[in-house]
C-alpha atoms as a PDB file:
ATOM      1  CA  UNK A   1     124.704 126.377 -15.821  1.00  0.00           C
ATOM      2  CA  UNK A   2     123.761 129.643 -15.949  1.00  0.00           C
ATOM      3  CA  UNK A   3     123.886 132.565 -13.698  1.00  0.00           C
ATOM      4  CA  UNK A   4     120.405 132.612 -11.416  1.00  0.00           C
ATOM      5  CA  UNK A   5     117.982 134.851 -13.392  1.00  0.00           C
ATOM      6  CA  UNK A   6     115.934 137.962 -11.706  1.00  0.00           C
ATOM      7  CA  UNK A   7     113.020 135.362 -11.821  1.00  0.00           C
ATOM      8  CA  UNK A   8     114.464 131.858 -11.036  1.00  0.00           C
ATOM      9  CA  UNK A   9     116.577 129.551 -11.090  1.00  0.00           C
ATOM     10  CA  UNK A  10     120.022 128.629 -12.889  1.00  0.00           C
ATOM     11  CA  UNK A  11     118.954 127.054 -15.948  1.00  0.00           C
ATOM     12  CA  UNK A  12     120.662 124.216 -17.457  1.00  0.00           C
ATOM     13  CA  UNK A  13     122.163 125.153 -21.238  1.00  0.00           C
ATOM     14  CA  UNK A  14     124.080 123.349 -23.383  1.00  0.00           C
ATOM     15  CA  UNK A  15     124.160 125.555 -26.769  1.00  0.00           C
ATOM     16  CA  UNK A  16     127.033 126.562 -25.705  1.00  0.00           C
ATOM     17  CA  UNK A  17     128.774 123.025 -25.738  1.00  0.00           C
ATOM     18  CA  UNK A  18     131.440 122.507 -28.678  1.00  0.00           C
ATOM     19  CA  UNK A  19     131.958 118.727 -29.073  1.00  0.00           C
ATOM     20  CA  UNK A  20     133.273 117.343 -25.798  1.00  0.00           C
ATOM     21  CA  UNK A  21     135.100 120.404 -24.906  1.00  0.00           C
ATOM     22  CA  UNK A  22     132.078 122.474 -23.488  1.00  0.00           C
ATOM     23  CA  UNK A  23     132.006 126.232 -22.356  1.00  0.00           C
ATOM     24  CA  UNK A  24     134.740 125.594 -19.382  1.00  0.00           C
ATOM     25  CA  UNK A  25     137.419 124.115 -22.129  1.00  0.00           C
ATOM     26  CA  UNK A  26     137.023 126.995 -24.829  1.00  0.00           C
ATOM     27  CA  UNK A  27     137.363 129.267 -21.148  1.00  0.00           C
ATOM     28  CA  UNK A  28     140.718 127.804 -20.542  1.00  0.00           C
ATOM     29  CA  UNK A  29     141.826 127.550 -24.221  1.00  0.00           C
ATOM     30  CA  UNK A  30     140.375 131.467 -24.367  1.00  0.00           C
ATOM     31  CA  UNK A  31     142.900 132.408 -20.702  1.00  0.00           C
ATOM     32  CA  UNK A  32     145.340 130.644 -22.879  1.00  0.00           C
ATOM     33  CA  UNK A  33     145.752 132.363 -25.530  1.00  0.00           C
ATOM     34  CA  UNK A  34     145.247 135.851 -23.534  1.00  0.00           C
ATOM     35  CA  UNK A  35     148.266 134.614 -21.575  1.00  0.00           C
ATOM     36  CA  UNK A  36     150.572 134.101 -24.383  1.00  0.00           C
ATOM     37  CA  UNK A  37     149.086 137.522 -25.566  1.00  0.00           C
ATOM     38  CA  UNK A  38     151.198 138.913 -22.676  1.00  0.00           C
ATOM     39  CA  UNK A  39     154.611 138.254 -23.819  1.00  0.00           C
ATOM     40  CA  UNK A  40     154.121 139.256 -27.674  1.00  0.00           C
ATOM     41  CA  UNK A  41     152.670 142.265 -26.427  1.00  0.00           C
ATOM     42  CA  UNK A  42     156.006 143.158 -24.851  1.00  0.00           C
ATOM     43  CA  UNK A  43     157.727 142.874 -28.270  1.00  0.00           C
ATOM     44  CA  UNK A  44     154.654 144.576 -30.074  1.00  0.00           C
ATOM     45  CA  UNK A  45     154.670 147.917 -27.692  1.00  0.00           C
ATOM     46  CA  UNK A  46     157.974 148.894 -28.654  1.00  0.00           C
ATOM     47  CA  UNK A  47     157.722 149.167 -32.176  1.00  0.00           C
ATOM     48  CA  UNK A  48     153.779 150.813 -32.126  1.00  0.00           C
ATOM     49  CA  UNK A  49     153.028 152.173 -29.349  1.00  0.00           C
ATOM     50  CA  UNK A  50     150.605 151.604 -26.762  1.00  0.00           C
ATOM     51  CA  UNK A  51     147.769 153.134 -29.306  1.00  0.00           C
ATOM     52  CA  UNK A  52     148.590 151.866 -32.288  1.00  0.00           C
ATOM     53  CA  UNK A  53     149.076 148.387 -31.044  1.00  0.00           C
ATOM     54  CA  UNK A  54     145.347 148.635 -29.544  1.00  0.00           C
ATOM     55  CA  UNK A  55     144.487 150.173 -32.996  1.00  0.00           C
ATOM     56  CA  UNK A  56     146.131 147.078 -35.340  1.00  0.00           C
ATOM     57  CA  UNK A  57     144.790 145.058 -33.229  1.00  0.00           C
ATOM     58  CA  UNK A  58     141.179 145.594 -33.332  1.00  0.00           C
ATOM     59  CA  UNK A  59     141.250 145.971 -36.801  1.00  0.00           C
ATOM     60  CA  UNK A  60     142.166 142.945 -37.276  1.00  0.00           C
ATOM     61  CA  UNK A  61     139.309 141.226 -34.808  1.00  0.00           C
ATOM     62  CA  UNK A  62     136.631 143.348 -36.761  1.00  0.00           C
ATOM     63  CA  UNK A  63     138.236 142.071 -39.926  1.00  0.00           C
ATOM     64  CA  UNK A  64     137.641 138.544 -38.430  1.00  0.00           C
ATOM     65  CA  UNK A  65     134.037 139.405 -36.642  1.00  0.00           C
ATOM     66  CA  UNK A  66     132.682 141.063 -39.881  1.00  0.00           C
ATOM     67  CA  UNK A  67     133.735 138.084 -41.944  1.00  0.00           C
ATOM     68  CA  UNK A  68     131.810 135.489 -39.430  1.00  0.00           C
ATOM     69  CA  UNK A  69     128.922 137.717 -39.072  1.00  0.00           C
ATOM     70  CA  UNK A  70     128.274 137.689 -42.629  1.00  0.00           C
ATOM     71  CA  UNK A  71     129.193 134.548 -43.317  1.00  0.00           C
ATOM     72  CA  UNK A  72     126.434 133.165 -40.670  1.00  0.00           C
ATOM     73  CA  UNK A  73     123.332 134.838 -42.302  1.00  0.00           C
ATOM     74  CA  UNK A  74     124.986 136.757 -45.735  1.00  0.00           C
ATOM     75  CA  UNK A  75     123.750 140.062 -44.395  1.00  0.00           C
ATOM     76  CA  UNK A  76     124.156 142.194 -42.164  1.00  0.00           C
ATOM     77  CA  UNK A  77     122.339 142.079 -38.812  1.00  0.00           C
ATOM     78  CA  UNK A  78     119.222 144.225 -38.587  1.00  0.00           C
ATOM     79  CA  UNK A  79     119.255 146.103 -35.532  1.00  0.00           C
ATOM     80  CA  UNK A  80     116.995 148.773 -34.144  1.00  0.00           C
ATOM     81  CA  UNK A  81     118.400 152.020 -33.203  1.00  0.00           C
ATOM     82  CA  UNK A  82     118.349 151.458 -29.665  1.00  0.00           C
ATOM     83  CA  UNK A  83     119.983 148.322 -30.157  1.00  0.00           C
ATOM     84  CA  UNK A  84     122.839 150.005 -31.432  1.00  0.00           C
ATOM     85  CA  UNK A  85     123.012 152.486 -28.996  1.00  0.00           C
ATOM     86  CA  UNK A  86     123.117 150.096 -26.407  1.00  0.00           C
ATOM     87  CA  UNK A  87     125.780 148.112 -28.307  1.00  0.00           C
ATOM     88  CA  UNK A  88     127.745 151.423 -29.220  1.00  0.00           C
ATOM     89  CA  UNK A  89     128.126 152.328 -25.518  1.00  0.00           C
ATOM     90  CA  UNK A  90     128.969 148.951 -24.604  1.00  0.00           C
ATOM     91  CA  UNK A  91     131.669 149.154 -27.225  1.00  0.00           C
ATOM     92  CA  UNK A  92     132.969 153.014 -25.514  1.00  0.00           C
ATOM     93  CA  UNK A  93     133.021 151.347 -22.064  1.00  0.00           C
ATOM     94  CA  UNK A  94     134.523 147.910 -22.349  1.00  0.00           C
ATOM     95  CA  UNK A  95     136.790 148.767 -25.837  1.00  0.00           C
ATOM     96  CA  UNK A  96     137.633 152.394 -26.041  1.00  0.00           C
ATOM     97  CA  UNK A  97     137.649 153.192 -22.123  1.00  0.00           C
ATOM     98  CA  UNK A  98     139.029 150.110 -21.647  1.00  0.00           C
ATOM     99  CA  UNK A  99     142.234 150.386 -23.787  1.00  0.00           C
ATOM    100  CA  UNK A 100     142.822 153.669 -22.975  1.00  0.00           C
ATOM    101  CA  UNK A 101     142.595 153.182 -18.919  1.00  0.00           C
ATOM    102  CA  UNK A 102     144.854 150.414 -19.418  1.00  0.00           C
ATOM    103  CA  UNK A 103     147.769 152.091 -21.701  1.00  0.00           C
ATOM    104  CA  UNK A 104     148.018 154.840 -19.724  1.00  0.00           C
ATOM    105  CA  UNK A 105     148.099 153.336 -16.536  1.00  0.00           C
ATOM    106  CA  UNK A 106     150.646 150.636 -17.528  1.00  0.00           C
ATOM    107  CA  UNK A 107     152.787 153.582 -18.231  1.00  0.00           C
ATOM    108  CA  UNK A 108     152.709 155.054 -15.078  1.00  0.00           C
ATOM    109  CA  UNK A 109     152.813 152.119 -12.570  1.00  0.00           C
ATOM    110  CA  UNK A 110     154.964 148.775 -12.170  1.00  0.00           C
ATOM    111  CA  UNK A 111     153.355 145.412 -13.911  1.00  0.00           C
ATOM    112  CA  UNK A 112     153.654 143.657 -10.888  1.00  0.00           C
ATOM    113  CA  UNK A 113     151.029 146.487  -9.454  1.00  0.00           C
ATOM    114  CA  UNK A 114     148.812 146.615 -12.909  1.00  0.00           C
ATOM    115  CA  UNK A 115     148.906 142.526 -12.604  1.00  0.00           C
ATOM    116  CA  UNK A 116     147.681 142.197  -9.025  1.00  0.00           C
ATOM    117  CA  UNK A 117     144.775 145.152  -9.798  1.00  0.00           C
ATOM    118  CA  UNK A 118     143.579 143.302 -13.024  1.00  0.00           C
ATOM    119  CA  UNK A 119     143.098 140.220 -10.286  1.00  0.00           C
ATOM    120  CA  UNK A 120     140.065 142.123  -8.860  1.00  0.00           C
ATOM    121  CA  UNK A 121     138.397 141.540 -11.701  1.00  0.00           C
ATOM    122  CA  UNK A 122     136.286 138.418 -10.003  1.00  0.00           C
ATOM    123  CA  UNK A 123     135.365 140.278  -7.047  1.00  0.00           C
ATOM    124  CA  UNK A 124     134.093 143.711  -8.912  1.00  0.00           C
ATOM    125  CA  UNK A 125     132.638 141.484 -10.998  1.00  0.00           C
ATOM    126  CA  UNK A 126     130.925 139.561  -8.538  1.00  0.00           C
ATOM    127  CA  UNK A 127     129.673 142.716  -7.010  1.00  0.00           C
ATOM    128  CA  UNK A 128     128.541 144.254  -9.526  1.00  0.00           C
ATOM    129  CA  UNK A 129     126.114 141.233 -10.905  1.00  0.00           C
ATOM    130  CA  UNK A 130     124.856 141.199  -7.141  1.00  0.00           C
ATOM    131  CA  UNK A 131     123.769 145.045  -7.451  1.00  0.00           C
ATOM    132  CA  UNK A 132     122.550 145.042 -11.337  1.00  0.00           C
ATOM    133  CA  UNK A 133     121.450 141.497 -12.097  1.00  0.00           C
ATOM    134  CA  UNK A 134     120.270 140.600  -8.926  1.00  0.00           C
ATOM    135  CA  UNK A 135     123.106 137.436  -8.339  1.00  0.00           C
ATOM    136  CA  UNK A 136     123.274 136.531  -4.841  1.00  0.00           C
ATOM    137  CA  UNK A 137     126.812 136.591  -3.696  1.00  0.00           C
ATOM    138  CA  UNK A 138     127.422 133.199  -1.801  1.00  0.00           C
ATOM    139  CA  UNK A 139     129.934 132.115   0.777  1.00  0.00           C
ATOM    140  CA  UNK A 140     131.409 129.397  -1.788  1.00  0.00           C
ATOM    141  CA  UNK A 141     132.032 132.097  -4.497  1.00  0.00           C
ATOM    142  CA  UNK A 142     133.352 134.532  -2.110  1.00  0.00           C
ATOM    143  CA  UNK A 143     135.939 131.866  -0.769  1.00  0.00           C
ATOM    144  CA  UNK A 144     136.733 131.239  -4.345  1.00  0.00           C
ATOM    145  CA  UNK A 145     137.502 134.537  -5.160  1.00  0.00           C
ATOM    146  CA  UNK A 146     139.658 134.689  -2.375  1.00  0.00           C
ATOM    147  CA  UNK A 147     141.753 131.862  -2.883  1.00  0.00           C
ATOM    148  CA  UNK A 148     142.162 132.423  -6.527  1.00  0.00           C
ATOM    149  CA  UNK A 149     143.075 135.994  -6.052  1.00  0.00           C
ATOM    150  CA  UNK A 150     145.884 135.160  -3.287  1.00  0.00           C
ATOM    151  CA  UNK A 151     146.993 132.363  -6.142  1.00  0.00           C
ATOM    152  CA  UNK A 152     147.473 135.268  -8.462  1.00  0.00           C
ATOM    153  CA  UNK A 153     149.833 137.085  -6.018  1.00  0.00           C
ATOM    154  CA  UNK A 154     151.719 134.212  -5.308  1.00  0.00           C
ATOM    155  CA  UNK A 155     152.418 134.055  -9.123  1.00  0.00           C
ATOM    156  CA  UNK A 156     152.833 137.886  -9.924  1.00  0.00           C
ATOM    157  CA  UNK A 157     154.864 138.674  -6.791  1.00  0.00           C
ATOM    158  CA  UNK A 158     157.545 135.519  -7.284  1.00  0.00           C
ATOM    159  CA  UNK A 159     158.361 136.431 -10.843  1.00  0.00           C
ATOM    160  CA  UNK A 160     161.749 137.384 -11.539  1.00  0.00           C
ATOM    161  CA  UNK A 161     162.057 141.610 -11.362  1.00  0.00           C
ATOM    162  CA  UNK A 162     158.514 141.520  -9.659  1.00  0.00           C
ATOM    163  CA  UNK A 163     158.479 145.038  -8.572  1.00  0.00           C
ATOM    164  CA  UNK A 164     155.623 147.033  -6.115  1.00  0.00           C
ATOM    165  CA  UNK A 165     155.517 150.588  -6.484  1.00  0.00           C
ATOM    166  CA  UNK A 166     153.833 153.003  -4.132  1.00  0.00           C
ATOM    167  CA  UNK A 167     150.052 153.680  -5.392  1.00  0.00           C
ATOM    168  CA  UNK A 168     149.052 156.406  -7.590  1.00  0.00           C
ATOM    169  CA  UNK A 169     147.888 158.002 -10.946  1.00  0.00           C
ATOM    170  CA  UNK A 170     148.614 154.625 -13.157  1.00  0.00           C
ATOM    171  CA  UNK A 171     147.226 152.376 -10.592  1.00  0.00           C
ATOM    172  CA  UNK A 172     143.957 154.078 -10.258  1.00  0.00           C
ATOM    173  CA  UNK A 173     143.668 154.112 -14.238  1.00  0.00           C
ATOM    174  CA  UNK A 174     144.647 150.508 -14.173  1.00  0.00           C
ATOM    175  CA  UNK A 175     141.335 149.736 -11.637  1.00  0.00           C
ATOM    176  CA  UNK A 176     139.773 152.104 -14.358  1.00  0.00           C
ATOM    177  CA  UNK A 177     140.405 149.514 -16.931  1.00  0.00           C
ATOM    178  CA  UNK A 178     139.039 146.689 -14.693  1.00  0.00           C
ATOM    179  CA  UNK A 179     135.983 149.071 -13.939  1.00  0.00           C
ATOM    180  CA  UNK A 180     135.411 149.142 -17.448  1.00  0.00           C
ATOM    181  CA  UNK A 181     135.448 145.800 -18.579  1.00  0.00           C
ATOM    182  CA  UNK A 182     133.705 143.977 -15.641  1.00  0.00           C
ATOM    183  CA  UNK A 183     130.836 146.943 -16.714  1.00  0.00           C
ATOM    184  CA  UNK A 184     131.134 146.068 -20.293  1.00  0.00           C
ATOM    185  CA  UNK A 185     130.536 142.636 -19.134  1.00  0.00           C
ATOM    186  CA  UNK A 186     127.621 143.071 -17.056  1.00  0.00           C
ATOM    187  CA  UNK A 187     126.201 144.862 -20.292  1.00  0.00           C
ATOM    188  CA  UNK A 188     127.135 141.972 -22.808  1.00  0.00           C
ATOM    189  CA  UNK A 189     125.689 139.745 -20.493  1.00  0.00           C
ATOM    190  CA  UNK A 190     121.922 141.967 -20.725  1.00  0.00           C
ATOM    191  CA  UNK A 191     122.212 142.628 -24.300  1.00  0.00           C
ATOM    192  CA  UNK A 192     122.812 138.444 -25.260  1.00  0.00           C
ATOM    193  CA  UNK A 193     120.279 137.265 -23.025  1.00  0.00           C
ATOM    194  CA  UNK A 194     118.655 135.250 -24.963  1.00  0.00           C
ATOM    195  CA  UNK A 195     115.466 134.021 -22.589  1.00  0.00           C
ATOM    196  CA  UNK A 196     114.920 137.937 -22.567  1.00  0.00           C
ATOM    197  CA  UNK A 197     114.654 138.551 -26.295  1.00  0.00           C
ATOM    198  CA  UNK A 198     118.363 139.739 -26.362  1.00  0.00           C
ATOM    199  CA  UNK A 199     120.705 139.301 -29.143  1.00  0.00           C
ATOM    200  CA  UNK A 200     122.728 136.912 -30.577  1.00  0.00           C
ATOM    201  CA  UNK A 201     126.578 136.608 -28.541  1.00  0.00           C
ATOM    202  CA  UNK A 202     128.297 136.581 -31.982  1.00  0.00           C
ATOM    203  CA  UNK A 203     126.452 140.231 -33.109  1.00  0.00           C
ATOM    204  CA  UNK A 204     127.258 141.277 -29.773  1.00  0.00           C
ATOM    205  CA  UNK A 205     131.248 140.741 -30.487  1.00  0.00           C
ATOM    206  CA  UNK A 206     130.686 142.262 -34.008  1.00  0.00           C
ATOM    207  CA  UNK A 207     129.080 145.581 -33.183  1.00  0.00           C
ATOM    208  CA  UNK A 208     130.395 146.626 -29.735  1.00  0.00           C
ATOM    209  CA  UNK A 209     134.375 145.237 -31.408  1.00  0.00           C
ATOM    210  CA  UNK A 210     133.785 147.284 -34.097  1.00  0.00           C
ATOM    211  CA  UNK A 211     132.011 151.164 -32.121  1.00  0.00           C
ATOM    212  CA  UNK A 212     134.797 150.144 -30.052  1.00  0.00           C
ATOM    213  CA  UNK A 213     137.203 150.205 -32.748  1.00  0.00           C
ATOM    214  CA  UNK A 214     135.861 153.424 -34.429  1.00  0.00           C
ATOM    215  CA  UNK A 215     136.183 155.388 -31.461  1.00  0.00           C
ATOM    216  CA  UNK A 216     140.068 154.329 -31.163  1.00  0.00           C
ATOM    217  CA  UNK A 217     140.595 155.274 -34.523  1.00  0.00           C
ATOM    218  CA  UNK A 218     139.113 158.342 -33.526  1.00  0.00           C
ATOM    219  CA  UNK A 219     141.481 158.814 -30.921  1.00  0.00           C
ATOM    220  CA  UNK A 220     144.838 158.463 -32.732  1.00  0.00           C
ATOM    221  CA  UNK A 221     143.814 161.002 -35.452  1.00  0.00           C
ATOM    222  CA  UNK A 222     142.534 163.303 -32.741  1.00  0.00           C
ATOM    223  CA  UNK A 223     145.365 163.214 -30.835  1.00  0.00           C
ATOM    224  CA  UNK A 224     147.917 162.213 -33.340  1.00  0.00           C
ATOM    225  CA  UNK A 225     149.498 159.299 -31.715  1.00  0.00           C
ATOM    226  CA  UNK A 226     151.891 156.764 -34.183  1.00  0.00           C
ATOM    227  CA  UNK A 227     150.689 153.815 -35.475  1.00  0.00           C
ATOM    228  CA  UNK A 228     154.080 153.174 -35.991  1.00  0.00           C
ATOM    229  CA  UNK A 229     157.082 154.722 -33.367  1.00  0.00           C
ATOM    230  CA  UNK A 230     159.806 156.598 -34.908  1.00  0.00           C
ATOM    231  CA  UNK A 231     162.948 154.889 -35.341  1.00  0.00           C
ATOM    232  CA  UNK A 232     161.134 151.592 -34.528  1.00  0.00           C
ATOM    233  CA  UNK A 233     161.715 149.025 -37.126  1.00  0.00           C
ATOM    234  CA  UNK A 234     158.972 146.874 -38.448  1.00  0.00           C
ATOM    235  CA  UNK A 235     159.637 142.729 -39.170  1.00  0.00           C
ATOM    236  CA  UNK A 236     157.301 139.931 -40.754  1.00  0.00           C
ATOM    237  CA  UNK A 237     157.436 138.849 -37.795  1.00  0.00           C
ATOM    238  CA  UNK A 238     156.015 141.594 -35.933  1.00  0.00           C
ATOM    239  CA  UNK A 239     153.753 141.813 -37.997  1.00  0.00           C
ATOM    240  CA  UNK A 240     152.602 138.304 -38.012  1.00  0.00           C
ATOM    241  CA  UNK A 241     152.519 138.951 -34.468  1.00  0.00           C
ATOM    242  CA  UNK A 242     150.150 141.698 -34.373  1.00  0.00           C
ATOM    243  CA  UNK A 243     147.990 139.850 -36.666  1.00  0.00           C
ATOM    244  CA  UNK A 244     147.402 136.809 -34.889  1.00  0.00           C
ATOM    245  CA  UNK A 245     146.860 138.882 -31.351  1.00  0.00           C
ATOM    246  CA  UNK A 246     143.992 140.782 -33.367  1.00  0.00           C
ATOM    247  CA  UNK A 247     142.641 137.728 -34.816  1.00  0.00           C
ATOM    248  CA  UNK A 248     143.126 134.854 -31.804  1.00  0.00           C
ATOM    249  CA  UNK A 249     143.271 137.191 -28.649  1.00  0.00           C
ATOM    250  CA  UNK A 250     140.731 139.505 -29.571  1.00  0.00           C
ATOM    251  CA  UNK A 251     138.200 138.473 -31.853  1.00  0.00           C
ATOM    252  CA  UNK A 252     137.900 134.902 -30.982  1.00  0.00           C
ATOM    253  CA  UNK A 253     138.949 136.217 -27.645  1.00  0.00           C
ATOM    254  CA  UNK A 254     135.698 138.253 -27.569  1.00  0.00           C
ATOM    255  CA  UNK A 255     133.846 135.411 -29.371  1.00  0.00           C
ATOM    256  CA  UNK A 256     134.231 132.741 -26.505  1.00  0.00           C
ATOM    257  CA  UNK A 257     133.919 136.087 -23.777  1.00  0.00           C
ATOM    258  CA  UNK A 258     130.955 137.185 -24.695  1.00  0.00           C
ATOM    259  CA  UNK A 259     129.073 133.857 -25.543  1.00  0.00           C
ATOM    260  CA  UNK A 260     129.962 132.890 -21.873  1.00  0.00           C
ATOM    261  CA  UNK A 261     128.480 135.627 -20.002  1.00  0.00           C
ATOM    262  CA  UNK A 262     125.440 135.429 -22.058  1.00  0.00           C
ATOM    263  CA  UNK A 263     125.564 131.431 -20.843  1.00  0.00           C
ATOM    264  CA  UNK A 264     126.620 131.731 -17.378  1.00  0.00           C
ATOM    265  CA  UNK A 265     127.135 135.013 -16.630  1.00  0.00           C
ATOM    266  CA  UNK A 266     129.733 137.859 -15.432  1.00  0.00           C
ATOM    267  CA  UNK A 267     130.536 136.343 -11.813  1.00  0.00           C
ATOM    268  CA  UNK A 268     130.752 133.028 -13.514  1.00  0.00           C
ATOM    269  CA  UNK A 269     132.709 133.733 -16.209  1.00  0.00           C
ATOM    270  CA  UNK A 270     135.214 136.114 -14.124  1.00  0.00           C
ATOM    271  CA  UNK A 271     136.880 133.738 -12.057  1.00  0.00           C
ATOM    272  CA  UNK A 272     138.477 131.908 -15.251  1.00  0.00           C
ATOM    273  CA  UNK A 273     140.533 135.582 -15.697  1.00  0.00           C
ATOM    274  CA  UNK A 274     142.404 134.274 -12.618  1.00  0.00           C
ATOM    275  CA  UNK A 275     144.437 131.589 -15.039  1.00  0.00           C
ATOM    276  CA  UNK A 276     145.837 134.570 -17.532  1.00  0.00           C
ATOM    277  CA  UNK A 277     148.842 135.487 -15.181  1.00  0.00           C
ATOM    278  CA  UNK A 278     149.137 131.372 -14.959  1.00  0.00           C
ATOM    279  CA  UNK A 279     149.669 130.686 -18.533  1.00  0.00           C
ATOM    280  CA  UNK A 280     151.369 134.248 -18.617  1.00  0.00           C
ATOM    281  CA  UNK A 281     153.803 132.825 -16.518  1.00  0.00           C
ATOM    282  CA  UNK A 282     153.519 129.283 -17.897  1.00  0.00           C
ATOM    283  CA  UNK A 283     154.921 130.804 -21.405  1.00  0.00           C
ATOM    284  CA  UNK A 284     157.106 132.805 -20.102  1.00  0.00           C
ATOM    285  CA  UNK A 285     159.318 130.006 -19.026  1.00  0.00           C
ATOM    286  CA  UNK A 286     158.738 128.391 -22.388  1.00  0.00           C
ATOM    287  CA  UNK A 287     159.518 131.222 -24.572  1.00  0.00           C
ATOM    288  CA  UNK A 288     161.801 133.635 -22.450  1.00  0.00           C
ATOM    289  CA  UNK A 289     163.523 131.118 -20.336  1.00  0.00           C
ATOM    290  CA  UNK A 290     162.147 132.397 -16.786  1.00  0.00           C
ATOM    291  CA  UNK A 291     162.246 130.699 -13.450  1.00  0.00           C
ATOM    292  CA  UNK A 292     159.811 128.304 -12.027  1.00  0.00           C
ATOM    293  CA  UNK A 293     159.996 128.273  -7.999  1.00  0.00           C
ATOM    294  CA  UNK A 294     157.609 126.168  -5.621  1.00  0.00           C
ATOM    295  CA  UNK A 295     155.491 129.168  -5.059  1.00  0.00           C
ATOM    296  CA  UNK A 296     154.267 129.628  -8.678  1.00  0.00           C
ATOM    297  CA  UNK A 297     152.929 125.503  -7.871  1.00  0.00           C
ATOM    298  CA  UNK A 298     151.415 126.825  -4.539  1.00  0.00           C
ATOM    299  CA  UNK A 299     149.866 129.623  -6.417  1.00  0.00           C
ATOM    300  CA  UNK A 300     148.662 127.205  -9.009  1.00  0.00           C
ATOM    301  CA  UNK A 301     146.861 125.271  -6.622  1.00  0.00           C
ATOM    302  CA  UNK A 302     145.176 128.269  -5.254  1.00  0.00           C
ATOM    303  CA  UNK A 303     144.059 128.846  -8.533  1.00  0.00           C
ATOM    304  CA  UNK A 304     142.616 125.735  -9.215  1.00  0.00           C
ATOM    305  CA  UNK A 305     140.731 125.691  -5.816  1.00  0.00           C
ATOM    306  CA  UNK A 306     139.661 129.551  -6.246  1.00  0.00           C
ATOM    307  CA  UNK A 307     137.983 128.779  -9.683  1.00  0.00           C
ATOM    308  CA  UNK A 308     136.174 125.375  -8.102  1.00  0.00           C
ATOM    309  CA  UNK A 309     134.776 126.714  -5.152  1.00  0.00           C
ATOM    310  CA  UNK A 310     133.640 129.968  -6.902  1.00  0.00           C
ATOM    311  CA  UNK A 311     131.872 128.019 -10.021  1.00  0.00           C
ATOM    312  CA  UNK A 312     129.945 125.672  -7.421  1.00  0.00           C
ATOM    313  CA  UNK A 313     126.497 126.259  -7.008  1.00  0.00           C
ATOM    314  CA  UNK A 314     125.488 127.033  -3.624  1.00  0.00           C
END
């Protein structure tokens, strides 16, 4: 269902429904794939750098966006100019500020910290929608919220080498980041709105990926960061890597995102970003051997609950 609208009602939709998996299976299968984005980004960093890993990356999710845009109609979309503006300063906030925020802060402050401010996503989220899109904030989803945030720490904080660090510069550009993609959201979810005239979810992906993706570029010539580090050594593999985070983590990624909030909207949608650190975690242990202990279960559970009780209708 969808979010309630400023005039009524949720409102039952179903074009968002693939086969029998529906919009809550490509969620999970979406938190999937952004949680096994976690561990090849640690092996991607090294070798190009905070920017020009965010660069490669969203080349290769416009490469992929522009080829299903035009491949839908075989033309471009036709948008007015203040479409594009709109979609152009969706694309500074939730790509370029975004990416930026979140580099630099992960720089300066311990993961453990970065992961357990990315978990307010839900709740800024939640509050936001309530003060721009007029979604009452309910009991259930504030319970939720809780309980699947306090799942998350259970997680983060029983990781091997979990690590808190006293607050500062990186963690407030870290809740920069979060800032900037719950507002992105909020704007996605205005701009495909389709009962209001708004645009299609998949032209939304395409044009605020790729402003996004011009203003990084931007960026690294400006300021002359490396696409590639010195002395770093570039494999197929890598490579391969960096490819398939561009193409699966980011452009479908933003594909399945951005359709959802246009469905059933920012608070909605947010509470699913609670089961990236548990299939962060969950391939983790599969691919670099880590520890599972009873709290990560515990956490699990919390997770589970949090995203039920928030996704309930009042």
């Amino acid at each position: 269902m969808n979010e309630p609208g400023p005039s009524g009602p949720p409102v039952i939709t179903r074009s968002f429904r693939v086969g029998p998996v529906g919009p809550r299976g490509l969620l999970l299968a979406t938190m999937a794939a952004w949680g096994l984005n976690l561990p090849v980004m640690k092996l991607l960093l090294p070798v190009f750098g905070p920017m020009g890993t965010s660069l490669w990356r969203m080349l290769a999710a416009c490469a992929l966006l522009s080829a299903v845009t035009w491949t839908a109609a075989r033309r471009w979309p036709r948008l007015e100019a203040r479409q594009w503006a709109m979609l152009a300063l969706c694309g500074a906030v939730m790509v370029y500020a975004n990416q930026v925020f979140l580099m630099q802060g992960m720089r300066r402050t311990t993961a453990s910290n970065a992961a357990l401010i990315m978990a307010l996503n839900p709740l800024l989220s939640s509050l936001l929608a309530a003060l721009t899109l007029r979604v009452p904030v309910t009991g259930l989803r504030l319970a939720g919220v809780a309980l699947g945030f306090g799942g998350v720490a259970l997680v983060i904080l029983n990781r091997p080498g979990a690590l808190l660090g006293s607050g500062g510069l990186g963690d407030l550009l870290v809740l920069g980041a979060v800032a900037t993609w719950v507002a992105g959201g909020v704007m996605v979810q205005r701009l495909a709105d389709r009962r209001a005239g708004g645009l299609d979810s998949g032209t939304v992906s395409w044009a605020v990926n790729l402003a996004g993706t011009l203003l990084l570029a931007l960026h690294v010539l400006v300021a002359g960061d490396p696409l590639v580090l010195p002395g770093a050594t570039v494999t197929p593999g890598l490579v391969a890597m960096l490819v398939a985070s561009g193409l699966l983590a980011t452009a479908a990624g933003a594909l399945v995102w951005n359709r959802a909030l246009s469905v059933l909207g920012v608070a909605h949608v947010s509470l699913y970003v609670y089961w990236v650190p548990i299939f962060g975690v969950a391939f983790s242990v599969l691919l670099l051997g880590e520890a599972l202990t009873v709290w990560h279960g515990v956490g699990l559970a919390a997770v589970l609950g949090g995203t039920w009780l928030g996704t309930r209708r009042g």
